[in-house]
Protein backbone atom coordinates (compact mmCIF):
# COMPACT_ATOMS: atom_id res chain seq x y z
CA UNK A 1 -24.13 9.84 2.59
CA UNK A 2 -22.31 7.31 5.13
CA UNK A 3 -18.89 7.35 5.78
CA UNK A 4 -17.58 4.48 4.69
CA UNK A 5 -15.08 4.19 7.80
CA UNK A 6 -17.39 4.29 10.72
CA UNK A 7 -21.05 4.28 8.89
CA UNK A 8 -21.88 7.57 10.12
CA UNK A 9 -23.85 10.25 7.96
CA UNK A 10 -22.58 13.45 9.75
CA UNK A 11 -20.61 14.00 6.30
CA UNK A 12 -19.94 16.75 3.98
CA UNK A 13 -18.35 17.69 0.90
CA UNK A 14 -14.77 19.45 0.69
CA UNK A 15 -14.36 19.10 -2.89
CA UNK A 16 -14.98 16.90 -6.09
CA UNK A 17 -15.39 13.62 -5.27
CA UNK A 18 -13.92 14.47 -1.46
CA UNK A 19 -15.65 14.60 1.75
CA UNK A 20 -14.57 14.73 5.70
CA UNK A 21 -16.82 12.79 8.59
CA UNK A 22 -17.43 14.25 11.22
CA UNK A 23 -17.48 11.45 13.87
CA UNK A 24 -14.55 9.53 12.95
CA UNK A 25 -12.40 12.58 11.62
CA UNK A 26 -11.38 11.42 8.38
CA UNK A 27 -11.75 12.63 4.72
CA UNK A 28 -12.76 9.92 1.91
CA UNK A 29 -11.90 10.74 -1.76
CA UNK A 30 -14.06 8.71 -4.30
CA UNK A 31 -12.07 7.92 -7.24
CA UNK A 32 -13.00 5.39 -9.94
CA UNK A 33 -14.24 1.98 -8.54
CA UNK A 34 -12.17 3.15 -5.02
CA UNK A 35 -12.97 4.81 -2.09
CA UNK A 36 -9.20 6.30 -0.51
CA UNK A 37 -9.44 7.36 3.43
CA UNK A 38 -7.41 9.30 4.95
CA UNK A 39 -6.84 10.18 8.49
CA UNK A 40 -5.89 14.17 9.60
CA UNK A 41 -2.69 14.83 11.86
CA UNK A 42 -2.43 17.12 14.09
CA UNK A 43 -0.83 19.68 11.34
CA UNK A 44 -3.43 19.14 9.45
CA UNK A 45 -1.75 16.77 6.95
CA UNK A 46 -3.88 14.20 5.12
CA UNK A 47 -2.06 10.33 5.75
CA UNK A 48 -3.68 7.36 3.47
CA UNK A 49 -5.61 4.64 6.19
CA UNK A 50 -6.99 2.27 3.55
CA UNK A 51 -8.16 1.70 -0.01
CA UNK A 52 -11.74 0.51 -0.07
CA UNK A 53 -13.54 -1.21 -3.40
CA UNK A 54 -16.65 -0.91 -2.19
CA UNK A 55 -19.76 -2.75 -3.84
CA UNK A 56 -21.31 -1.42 -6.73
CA UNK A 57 -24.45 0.13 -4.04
CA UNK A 58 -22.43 1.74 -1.96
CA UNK A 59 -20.15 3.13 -4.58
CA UNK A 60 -23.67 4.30 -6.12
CA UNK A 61 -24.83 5.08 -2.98
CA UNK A 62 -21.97 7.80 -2.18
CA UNK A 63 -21.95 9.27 -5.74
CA UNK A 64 -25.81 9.58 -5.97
CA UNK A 65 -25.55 11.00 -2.85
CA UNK A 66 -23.10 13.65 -3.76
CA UNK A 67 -25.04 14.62 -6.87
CA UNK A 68 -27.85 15.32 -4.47
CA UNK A 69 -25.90 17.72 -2.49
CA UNK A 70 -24.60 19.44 -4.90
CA UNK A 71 -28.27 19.96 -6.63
CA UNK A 72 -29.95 20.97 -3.25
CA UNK A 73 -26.91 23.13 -2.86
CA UNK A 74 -26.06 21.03 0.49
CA UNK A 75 -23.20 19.43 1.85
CA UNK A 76 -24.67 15.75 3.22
């Protein structure tokens, strides 16, 4: 899975529909046709960045990709 901030696929899963990248230091929560990010403060509070609508292949993209995970029992 790419994060859809910085590209990057050092991702994993925190929850449903909610993952953190590793690179850029953000979590990403899928929800319906929209992709939230969020950066981390130093308290470890989650601040909105942006609302994404991705396109329809990278939405799929990100929930096929979480499926996956889940089945292999992985996080990326």
């Amino acid at each position: 899975m790419r994060c859809p901030k910085c590209g990057s696929r050092s991702t994993g899963r925190i929850g449903q529909d909610q993952f953190y990248c590793w690179d850029c230091n953000v979590e990403f929560h899928v929800q319906g046709s929209f992709v939230r990010i969020y950066s981390i403060d130093p308290e470890g509070a989650a601040i909105l960045e942006s609302v994404k609508s991705p396109n329809e292949t990278e939405l799929s993209s990100i929930r096929d990709n979480a499926v996956h995970g889940l089945q292999k029992g992985t996080n990326s």
